[in-house]
Protein backbone atom coordinates (compact mmCIF):
# COMPACT_ATOMS: atom_id res chain seq x y z
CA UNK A 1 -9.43 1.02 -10.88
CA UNK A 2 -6.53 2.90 -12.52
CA UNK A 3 -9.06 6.26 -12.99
CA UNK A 4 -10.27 6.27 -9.34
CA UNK A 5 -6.81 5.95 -8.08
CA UNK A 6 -5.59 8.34 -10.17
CA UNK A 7 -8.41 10.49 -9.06
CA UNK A 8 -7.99 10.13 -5.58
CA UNK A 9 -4.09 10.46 -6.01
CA UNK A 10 -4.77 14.02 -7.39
CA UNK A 11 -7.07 15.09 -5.00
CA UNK A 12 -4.91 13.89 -2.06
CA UNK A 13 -1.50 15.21 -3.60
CA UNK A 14 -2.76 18.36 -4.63
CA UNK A 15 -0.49 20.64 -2.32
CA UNK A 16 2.93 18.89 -3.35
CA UNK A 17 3.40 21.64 -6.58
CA UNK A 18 3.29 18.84 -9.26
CA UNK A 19 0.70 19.07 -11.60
CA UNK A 20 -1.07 15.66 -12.21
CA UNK A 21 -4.19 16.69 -14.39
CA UNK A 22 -5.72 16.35 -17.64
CA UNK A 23 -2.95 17.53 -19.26
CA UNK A 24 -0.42 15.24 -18.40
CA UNK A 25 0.18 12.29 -20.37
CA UNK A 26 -0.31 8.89 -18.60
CA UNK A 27 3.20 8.26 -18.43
CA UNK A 28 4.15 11.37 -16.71
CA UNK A 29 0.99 11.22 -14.41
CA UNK A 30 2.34 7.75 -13.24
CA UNK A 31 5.48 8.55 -12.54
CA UNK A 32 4.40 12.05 -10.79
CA UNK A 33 2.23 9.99 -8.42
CA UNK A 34 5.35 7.33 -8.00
CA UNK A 35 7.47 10.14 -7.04
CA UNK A 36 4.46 12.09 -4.73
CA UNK A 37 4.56 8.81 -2.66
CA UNK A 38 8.08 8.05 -2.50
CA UNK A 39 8.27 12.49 -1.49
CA UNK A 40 6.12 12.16 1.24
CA UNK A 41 7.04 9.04 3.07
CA UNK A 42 3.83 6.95 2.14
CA UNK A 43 4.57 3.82 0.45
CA UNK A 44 4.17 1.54 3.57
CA UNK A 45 0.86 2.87 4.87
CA UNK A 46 -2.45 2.26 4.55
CA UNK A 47 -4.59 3.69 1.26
CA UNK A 48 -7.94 5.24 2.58
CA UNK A 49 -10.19 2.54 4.35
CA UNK A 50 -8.15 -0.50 2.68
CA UNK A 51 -6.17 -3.47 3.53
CA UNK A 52 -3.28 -2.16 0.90
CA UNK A 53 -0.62 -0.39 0.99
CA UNK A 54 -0.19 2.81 -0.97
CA UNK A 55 3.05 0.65 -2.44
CA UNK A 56 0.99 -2.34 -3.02
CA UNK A 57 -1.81 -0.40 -5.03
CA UNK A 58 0.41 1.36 -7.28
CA UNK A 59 1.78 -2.30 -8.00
CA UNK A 60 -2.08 -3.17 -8.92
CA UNK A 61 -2.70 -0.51 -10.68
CA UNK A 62 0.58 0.35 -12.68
CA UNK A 63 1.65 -3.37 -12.64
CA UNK A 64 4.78 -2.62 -11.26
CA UNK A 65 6.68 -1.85 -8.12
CA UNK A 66 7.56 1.99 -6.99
CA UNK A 67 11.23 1.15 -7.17
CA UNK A 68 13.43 2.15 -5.00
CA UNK A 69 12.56 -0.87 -2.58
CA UNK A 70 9.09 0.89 -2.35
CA UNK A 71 10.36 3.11 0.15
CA UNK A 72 12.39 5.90 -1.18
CA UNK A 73 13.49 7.44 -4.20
CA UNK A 74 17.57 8.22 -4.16
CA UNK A 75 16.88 10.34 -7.30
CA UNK A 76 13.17 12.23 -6.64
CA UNK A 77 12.09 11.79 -3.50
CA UNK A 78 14.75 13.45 -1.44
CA UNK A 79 15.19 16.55 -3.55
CA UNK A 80 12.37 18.68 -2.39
CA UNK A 81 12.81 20.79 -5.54
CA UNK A 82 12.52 18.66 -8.32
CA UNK A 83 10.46 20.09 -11.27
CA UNK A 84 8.81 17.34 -13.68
């Protein structure tokens, strides 16, 4: 579950500048696609053709929440220029 999402999250995030490859560790991947969602206003709608939440299947997949109250970053998500 964690390697399609991840997948998809890549695919779909592509444009937003931050690299979320092969050769980023786990941890940073995670927290690149945390801060991708929170960036682009996404946690609260729906992933793909599902029932969930983008918000709610980083939960299942990371086992934990995006922070933030799962709908914005005060540190990331605003600052359009943040380089990880």
């Amino acid at each position: 579950m964690r390697e399609d999402f991840e997948l998809a999250c890549i695919r779909e995030f592509s444009h937003s500048g931050l690299y979320l490859g092969a050769a980023v560790s786990r941890e940073e991947r995670r927290e690149r696609i945390r801060v991708s969602i929170l960036r682009e206003h996404k946690a609260h709608l729906r992933w793909q053709n599902s029932a969930l939440t983008y918000a709610d299947l980083y939960a299942r997949v990371y086992h934990q929440s995006l922070g933030a109250n799962d709908t914005q970053d005060e540190g990331w998500a605003r600052q359009g220029s943040v380089t990880l």
